[in-house]
PDB file of N, CA and C in Angstrom:
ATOM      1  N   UNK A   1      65.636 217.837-148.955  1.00  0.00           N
ATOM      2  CA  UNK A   1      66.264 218.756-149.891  1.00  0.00           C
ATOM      3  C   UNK A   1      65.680 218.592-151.295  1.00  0.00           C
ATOM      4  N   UNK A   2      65.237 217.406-151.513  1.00  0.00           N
ATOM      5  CA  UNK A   2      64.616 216.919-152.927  1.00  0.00           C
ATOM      6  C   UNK A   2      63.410 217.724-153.367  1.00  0.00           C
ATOM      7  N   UNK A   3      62.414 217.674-152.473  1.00  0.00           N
ATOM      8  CA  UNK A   3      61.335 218.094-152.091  1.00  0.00           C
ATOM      9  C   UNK A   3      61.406 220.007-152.502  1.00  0.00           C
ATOM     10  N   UNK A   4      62.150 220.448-151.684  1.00  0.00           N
ATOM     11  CA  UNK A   4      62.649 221.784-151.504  1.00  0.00           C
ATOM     12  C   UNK A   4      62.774 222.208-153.055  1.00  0.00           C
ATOM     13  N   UNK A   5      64.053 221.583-153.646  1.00  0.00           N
ATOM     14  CA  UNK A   5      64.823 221.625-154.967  1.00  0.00           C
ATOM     15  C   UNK A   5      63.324 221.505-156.408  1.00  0.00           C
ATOM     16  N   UNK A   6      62.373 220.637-155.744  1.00  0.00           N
ATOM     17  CA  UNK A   6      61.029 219.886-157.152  1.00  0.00           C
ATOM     18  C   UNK A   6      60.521 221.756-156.712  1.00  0.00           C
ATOM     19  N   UNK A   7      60.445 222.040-155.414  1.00  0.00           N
ATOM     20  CA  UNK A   7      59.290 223.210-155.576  1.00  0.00           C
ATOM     21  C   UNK A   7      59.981 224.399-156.029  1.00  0.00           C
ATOM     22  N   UNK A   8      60.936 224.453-156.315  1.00  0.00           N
ATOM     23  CA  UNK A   8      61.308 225.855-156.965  1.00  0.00           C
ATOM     24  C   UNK A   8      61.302 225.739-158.317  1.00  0.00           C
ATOM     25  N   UNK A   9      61.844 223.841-158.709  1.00  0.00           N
ATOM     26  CA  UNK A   9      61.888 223.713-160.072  1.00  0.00           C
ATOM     27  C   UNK A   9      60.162 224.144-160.585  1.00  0.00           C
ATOM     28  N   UNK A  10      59.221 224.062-160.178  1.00  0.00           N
ATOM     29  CA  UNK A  10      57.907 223.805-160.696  1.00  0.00           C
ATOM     30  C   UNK A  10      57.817 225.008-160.138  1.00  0.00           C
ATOM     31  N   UNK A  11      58.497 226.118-159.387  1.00  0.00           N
ATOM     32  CA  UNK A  11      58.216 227.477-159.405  1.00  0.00           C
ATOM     33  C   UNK A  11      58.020 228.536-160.142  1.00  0.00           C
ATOM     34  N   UNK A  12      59.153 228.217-160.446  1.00  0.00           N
ATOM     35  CA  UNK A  12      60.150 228.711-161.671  1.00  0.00           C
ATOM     36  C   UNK A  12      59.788 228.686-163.525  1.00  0.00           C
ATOM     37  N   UNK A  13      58.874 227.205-163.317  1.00  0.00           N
ATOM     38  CA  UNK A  13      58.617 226.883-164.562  1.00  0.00           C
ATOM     39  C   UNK A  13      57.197 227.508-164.845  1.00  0.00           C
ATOM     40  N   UNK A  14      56.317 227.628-163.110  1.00  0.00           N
ATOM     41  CA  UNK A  14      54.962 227.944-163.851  1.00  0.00           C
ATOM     42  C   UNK A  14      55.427 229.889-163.606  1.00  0.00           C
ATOM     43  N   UNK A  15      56.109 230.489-163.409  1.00  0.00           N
ATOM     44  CA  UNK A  15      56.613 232.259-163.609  1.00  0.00           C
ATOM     45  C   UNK A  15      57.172 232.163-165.149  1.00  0.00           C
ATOM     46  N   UNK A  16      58.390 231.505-165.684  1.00  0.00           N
ATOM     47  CA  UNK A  16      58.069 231.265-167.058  1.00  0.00           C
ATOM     48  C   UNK A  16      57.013 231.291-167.907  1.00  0.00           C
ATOM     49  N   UNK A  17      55.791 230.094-167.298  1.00  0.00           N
ATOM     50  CA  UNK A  17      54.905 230.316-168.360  1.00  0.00           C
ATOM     51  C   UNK A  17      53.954 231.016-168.552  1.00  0.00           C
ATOM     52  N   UNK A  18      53.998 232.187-167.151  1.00  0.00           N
ATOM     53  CA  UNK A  18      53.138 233.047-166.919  1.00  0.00           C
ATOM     54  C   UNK A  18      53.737 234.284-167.392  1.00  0.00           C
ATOM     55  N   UNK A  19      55.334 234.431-167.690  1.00  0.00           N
ATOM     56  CA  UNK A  19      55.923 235.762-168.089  1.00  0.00           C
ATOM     57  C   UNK A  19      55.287 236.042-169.489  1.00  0.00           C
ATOM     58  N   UNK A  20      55.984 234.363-170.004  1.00  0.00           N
ATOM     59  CA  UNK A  20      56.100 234.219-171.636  1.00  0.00           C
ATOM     60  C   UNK A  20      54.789 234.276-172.446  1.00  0.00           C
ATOM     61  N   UNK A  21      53.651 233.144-172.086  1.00  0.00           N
ATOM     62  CA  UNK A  21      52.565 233.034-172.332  1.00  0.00           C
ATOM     63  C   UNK A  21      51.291 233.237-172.247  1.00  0.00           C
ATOM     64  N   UNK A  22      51.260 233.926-170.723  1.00  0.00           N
ATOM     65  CA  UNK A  22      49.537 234.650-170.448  1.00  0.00           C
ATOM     66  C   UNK A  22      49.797 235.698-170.917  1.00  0.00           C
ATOM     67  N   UNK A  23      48.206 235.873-171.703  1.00  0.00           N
ATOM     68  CA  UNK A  23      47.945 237.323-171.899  1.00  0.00           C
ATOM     69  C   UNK A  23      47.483 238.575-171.027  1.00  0.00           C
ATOM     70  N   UNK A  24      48.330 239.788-170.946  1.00  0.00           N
ATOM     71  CA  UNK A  24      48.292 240.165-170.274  1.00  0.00           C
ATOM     72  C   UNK A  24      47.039 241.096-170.588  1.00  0.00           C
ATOM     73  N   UNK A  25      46.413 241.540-169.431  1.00  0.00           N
ATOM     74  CA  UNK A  25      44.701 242.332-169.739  1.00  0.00           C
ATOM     75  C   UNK A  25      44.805 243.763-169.325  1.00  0.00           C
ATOM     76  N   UNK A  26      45.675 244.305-170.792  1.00  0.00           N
ATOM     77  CA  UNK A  26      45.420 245.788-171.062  1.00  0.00           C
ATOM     78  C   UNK A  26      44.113 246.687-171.444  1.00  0.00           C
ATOM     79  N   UNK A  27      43.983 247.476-170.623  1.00  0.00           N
ATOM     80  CA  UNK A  27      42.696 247.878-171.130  1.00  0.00           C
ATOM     81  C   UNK A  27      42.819 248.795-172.311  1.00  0.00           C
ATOM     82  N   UNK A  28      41.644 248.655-173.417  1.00  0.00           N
ATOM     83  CA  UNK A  28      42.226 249.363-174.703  1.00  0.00           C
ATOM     84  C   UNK A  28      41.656 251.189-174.588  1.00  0.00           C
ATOM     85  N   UNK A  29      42.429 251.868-175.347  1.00  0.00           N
ATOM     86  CA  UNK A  29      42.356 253.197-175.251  1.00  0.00           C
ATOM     87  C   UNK A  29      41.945 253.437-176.379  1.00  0.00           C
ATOM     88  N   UNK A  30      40.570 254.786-175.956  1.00  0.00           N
ATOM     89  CA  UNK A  30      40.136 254.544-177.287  1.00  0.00           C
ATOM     90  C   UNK A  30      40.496 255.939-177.948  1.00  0.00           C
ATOM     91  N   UNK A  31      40.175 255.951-179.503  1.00  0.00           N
ATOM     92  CA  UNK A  31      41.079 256.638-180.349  1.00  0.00           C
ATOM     93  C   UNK A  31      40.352 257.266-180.676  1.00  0.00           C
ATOM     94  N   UNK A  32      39.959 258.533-180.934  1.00  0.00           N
ATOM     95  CA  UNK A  32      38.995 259.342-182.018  1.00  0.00           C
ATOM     96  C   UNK A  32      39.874 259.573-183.157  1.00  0.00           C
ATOM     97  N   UNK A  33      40.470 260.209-183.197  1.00  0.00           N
ATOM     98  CA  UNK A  33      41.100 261.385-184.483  1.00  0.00           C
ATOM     99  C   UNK A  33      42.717 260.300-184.473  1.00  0.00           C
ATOM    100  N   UNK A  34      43.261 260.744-183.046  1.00  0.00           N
ATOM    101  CA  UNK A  34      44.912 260.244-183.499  1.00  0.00           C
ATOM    102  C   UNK A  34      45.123 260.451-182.327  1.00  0.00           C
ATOM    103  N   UNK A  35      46.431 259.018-182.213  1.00  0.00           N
ATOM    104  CA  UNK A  35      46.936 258.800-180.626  1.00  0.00           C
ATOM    105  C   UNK A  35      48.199 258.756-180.704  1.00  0.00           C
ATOM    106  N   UNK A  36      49.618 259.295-179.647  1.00  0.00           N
ATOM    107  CA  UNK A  36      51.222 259.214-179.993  1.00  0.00           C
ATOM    108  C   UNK A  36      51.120 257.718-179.199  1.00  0.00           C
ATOM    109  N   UNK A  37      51.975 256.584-179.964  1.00  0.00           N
ATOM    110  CA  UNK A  37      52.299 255.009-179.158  1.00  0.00           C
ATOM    111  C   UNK A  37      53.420 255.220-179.189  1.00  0.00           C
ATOM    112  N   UNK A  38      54.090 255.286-177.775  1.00  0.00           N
ATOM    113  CA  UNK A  38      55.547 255.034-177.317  1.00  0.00           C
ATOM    114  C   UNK A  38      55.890 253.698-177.598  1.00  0.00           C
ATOM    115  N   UNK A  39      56.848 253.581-178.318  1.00  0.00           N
ATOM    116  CA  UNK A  39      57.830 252.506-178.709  1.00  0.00           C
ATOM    117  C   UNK A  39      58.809 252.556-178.076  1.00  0.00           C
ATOM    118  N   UNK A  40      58.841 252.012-176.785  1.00  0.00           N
ATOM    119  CA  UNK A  40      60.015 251.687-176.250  1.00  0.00           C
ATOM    120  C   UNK A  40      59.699 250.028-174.948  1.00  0.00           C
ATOM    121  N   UNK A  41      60.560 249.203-175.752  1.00  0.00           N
ATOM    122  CA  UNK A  41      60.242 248.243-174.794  1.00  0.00           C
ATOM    123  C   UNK A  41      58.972 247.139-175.215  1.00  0.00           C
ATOM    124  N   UNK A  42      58.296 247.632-176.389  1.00  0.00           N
ATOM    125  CA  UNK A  42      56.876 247.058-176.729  1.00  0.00           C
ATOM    126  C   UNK A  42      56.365 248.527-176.849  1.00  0.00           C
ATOM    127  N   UNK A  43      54.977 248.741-177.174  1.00  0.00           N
ATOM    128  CA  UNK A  43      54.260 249.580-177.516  1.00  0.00           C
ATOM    129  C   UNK A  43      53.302 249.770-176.747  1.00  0.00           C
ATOM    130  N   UNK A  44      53.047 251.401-175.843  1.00  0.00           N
ATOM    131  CA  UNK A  44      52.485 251.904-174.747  1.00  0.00           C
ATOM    132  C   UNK A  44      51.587 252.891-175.529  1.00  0.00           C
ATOM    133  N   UNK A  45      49.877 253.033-175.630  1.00  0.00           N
ATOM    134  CA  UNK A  45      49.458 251.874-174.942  1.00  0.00           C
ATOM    135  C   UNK A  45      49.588 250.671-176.058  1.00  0.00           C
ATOM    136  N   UNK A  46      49.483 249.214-176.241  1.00  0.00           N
ATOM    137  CA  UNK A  46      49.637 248.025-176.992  1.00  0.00           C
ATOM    138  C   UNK A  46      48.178 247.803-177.181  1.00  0.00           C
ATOM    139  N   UNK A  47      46.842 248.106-176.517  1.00  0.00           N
ATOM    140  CA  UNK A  47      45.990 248.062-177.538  1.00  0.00           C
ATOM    141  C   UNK A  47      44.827 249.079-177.322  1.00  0.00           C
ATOM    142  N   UNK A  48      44.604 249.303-178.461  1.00  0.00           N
ATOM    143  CA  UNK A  48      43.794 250.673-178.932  1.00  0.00           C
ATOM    144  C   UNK A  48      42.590 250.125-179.700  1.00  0.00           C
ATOM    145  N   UNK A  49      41.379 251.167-179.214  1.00  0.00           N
ATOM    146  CA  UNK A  49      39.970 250.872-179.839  1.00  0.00           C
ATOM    147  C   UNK A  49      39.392 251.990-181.132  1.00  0.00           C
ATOM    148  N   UNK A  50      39.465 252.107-182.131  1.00  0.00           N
ATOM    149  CA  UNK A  50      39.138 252.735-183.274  1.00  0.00           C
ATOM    150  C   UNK A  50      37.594 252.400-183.636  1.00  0.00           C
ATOM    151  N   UNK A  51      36.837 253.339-184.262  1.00  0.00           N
ATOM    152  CA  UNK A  51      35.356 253.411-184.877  1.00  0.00           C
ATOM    153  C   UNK A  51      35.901 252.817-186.391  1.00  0.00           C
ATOM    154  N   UNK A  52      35.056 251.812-187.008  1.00  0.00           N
ATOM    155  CA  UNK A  52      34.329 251.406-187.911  1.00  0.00           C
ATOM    156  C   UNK A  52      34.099 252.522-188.893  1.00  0.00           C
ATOM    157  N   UNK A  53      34.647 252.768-190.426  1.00  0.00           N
ATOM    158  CA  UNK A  53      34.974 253.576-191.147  1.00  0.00           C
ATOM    159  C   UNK A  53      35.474 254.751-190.590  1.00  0.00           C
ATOM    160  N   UNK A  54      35.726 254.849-189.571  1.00  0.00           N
ATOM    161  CA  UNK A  54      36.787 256.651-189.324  1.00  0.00           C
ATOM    162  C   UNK A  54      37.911 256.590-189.241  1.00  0.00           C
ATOM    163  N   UNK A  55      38.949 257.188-190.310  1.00  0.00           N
ATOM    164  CA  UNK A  55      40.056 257.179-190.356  1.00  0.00           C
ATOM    165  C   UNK A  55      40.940 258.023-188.696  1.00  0.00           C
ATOM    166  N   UNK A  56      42.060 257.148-188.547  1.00  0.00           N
ATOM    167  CA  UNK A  56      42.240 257.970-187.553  1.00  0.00           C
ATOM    168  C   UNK A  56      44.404 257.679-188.211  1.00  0.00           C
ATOM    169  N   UNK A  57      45.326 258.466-187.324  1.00  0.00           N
ATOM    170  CA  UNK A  57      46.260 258.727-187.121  1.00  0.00           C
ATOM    171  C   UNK A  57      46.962 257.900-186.020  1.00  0.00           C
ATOM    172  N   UNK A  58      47.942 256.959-186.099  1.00  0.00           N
ATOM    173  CA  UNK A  58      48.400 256.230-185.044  1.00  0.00           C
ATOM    174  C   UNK A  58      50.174 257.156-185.070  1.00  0.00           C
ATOM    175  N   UNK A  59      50.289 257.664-184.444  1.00  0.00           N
ATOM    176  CA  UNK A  59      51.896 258.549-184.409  1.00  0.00           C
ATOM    177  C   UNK A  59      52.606 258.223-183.672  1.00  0.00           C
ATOM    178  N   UNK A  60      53.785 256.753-184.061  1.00  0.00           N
ATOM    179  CA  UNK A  60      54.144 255.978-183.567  1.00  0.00           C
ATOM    180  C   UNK A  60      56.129 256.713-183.307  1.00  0.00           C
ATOM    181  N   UNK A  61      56.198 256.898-181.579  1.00  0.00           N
ATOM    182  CA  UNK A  61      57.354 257.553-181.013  1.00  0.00           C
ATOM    183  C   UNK A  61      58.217 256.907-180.670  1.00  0.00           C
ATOM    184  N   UNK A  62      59.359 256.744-181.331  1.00  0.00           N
ATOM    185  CA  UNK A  62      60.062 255.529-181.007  1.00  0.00           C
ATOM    186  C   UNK A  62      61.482 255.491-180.423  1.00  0.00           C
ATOM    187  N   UNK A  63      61.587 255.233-179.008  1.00  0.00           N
ATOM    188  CA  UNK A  63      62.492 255.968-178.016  1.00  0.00           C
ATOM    189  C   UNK A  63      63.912 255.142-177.944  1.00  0.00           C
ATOM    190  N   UNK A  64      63.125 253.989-178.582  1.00  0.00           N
ATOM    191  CA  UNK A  64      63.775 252.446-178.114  1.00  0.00           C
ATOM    192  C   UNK A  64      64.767 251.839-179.121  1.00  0.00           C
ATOM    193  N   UNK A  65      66.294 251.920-178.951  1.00  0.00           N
ATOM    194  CA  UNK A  65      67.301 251.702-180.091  1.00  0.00           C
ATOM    195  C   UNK A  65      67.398 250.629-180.951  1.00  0.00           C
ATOM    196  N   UNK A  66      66.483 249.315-180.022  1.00  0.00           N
ATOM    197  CA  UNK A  66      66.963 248.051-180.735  1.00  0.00           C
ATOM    198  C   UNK A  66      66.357 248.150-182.547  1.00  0.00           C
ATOM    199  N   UNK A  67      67.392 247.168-182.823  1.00  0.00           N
ATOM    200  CA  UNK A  67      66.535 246.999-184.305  1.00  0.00           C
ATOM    201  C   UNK A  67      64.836 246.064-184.366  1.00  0.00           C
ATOM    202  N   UNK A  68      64.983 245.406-183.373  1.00  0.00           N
ATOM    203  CA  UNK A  68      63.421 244.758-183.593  1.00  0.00           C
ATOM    204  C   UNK A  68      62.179 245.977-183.648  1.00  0.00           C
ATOM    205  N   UNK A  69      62.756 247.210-182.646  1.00  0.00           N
ATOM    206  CA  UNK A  69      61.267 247.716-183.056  1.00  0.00           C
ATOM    207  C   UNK A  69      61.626 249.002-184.164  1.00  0.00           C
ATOM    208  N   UNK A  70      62.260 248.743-184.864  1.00  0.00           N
ATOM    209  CA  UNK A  70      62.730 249.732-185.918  1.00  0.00           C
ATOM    210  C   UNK A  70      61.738 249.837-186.803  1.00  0.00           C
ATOM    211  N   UNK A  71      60.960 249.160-187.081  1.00  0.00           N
ATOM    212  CA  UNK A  71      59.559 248.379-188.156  1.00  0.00           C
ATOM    213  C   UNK A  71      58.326 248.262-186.791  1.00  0.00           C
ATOM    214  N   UNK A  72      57.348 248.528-187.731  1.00  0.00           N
ATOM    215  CA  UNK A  72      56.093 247.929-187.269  1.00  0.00           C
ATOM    216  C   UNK A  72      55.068 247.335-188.348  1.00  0.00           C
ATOM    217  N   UNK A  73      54.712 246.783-187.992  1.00  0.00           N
ATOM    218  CA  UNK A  73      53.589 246.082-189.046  1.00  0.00           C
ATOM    219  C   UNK A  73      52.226 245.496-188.694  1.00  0.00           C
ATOM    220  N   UNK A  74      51.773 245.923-189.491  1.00  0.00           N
ATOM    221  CA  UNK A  74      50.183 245.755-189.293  1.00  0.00           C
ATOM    222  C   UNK A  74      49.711 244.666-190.879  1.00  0.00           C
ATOM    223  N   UNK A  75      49.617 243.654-190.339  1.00  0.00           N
ATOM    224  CA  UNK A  75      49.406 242.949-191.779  1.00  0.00           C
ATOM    225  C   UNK A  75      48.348 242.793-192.405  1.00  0.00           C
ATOM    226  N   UNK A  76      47.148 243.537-191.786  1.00  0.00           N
ATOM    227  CA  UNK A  76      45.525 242.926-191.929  1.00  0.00           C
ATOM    228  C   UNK A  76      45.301 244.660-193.069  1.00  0.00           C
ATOM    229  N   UNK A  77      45.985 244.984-192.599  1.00  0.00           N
ATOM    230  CA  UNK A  77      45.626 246.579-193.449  1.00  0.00           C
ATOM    231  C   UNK A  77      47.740 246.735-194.313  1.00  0.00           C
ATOM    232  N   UNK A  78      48.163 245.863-194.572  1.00  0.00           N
ATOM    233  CA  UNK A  78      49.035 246.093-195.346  1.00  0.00           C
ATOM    234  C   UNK A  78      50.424 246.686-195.333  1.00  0.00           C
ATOM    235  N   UNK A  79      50.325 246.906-193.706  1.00  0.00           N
ATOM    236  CA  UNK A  79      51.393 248.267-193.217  1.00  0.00           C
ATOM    237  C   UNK A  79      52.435 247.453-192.756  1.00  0.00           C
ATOM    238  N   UNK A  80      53.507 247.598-193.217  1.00  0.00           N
ATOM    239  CA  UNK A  80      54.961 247.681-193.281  1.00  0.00           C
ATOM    240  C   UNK A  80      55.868 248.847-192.820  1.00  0.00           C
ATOM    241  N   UNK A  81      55.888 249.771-191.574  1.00  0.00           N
ATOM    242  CA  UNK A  81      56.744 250.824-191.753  1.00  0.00           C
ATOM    243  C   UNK A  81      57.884 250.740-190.885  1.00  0.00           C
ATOM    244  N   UNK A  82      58.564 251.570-191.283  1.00  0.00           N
ATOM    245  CA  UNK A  82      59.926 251.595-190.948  1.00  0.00           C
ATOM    246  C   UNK A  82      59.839 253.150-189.910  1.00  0.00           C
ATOM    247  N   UNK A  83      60.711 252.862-188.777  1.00  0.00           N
ATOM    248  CA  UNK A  83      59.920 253.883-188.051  1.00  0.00           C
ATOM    249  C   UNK A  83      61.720 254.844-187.530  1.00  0.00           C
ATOM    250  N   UNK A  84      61.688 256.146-187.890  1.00  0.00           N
ATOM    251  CA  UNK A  84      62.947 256.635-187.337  1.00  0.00           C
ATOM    252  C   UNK A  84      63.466 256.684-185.506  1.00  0.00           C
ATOM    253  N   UNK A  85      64.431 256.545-185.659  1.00  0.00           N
ATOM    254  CA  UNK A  85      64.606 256.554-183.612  1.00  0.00           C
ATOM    255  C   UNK A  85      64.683 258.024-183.254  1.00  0.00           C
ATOM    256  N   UNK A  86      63.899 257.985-181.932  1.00  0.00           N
ATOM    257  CA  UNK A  86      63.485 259.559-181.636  1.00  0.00           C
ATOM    258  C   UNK A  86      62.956 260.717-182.660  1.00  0.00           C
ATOM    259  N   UNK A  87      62.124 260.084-182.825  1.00  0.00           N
ATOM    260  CA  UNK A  87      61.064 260.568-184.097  1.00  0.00           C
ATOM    261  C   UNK A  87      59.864 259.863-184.380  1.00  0.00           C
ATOM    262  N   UNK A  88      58.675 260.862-184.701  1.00  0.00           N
ATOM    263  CA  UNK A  88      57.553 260.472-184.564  1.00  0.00           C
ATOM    264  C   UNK A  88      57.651 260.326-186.291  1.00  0.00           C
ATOM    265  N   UNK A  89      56.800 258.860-186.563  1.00  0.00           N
ATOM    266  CA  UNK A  89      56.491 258.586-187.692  1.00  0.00           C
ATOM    267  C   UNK A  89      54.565 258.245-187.824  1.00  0.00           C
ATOM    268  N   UNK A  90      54.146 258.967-188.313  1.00  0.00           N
ATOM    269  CA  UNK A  90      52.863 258.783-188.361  1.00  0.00           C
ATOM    270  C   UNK A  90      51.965 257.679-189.167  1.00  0.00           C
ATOM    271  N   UNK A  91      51.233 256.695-189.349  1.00  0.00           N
ATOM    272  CA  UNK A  91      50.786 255.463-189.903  1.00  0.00           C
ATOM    273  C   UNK A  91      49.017 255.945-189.953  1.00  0.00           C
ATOM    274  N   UNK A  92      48.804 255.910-190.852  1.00  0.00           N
ATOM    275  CA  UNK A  92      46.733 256.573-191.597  1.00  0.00           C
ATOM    276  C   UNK A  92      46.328 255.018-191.203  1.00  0.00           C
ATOM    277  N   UNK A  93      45.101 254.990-190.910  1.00  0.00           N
ATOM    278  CA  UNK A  93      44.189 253.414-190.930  1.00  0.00           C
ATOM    279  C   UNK A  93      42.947 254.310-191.243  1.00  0.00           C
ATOM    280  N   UNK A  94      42.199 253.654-192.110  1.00  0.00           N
ATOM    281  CA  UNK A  94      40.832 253.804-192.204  1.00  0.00           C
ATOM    282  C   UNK A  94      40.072 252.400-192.305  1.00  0.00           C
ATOM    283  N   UNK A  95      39.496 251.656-191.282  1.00  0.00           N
ATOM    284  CA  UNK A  95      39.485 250.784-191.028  1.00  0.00           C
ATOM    285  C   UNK A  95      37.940 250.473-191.436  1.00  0.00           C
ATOM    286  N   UNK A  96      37.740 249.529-192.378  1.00  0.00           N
ATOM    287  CA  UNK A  96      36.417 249.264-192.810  1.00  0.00           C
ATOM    288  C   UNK A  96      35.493 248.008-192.303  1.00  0.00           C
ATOM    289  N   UNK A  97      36.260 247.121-191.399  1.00  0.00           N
ATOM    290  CA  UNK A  97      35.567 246.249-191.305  1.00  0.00           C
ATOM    291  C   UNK A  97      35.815 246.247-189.020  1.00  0.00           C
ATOM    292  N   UNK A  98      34.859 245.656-188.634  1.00  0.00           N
ATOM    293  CA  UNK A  98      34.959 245.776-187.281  1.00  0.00           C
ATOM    294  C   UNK A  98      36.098 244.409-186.883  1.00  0.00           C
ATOM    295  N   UNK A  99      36.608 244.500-186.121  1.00  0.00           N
ATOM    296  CA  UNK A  99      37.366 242.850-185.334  1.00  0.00           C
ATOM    297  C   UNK A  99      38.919 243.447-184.446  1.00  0.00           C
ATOM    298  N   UNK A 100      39.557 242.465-184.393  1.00  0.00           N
ATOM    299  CA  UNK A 100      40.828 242.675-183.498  1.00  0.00           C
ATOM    300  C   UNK A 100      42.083 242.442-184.374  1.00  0.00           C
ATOM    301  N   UNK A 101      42.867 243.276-184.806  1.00  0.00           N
ATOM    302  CA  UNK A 101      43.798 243.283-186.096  1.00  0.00           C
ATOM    303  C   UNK A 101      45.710 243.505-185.255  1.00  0.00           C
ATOM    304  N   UNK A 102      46.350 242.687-185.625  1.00  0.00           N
ATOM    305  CA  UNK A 102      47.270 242.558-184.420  1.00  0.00           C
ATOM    306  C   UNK A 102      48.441 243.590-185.181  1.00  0.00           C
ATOM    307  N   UNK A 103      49.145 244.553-184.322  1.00  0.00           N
ATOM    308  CA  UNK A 103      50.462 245.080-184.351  1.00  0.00           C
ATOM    309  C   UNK A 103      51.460 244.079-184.392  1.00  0.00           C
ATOM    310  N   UNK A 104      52.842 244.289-184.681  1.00  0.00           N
ATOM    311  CA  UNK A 104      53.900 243.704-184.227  1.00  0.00           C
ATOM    312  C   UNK A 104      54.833 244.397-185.019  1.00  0.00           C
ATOM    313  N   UNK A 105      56.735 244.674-184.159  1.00  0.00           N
ATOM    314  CA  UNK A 105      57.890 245.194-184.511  1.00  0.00           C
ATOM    315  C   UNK A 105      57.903 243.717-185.691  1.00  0.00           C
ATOM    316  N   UNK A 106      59.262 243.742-186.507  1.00  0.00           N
ATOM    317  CA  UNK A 106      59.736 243.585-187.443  1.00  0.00           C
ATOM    318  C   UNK A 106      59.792 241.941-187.591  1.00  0.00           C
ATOM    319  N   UNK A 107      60.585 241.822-186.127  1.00  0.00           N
ATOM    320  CA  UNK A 107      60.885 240.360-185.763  1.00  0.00           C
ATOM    321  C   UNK A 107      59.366 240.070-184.667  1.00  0.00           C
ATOM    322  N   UNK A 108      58.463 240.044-184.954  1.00  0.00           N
ATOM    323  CA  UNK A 108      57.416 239.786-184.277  1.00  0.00           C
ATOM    324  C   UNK A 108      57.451 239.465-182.802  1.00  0.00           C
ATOM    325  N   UNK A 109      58.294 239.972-182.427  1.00  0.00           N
ATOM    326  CA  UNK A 109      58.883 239.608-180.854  1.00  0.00           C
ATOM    327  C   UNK A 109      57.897 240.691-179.953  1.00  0.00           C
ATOM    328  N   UNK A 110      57.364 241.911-179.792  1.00  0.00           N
ATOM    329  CA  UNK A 110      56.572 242.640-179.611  1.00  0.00           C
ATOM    330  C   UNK A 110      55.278 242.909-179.768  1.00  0.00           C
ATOM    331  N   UNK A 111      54.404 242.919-179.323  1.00  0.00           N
ATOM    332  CA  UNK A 111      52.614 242.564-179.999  1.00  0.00           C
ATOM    333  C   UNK A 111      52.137 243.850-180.011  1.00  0.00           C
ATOM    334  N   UNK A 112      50.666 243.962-180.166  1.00  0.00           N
ATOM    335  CA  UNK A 112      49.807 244.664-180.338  1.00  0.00           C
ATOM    336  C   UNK A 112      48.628 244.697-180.073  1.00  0.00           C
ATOM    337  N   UNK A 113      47.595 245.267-180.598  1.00  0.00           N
ATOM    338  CA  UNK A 113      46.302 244.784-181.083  1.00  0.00           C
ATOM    339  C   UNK A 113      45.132 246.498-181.282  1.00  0.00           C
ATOM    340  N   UNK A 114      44.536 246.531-182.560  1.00  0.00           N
ATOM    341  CA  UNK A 114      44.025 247.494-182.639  1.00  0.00           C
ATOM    342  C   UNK A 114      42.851 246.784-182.934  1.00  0.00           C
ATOM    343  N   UNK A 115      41.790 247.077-182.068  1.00  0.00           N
ATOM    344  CA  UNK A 115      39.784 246.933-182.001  1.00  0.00           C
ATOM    345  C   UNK A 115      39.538 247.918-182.525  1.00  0.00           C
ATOM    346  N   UNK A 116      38.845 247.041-183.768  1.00  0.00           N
ATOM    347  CA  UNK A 116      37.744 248.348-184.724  1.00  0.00           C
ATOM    348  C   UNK A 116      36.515 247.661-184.197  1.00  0.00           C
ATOM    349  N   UNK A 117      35.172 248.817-183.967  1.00  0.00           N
ATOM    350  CA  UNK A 117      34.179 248.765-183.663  1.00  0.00           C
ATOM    351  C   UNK A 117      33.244 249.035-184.483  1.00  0.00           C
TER     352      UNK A 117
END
């Protein structure tokens, strides 16, 4: 029974650290002009590929009541917004330098990631 009881405990613990901690391998969508990101639950799609000086439109739809994703923030480009529920709030990037610049709701509990190229 001991035996039985260790393998669920060490079951259990490595699905934990695979919920909480692997990254999961979204493929990124890429953006020309402007893309709508569903906010509900985390952000669909969560990461997006943008060109190297072209401004584009991120029109962020936000379905999802809690207060964590009420905000989004982008800290590498300065963005702080506050986003209405069931309503599209639109966010400008003109992104000047190439790399991987991370999203996140308010309470950073939700991720991101936008690739400039």
């Amino acid at each position: 029974m001991n035996i039985f009881v260790n393998i669920v405990g060490v079951s259990l613990i490595a699905f934990t650290y695979w919920f909480f901690f692997m990254k999961k391998g979204n493929k990124a969508v890429e953006v020309s002009d402007e893309i709508e990101i569903l906010v509900q639950g985390g952000y669909k799609p969560d990461v997006i590929k943008v060109k190297k000086g072209k401004s584009v439109t991120l029109k962020f739809n936000r379905k999802d009541p809690s207060s964590c994703l009420e905000e989004v923030v982008i800290p590498d480009f300065g963005i702080r917004q506050y986003l209405k529920l069931n309503d599209i709030t639109e966010v400008k990037l003109n992104p000047h330098e190439a790399g991987e610049f991370e999203i996140s709701c308010g309470m950073n509990m939700f991720h991101g990631k936008i690739i400039v190229e």
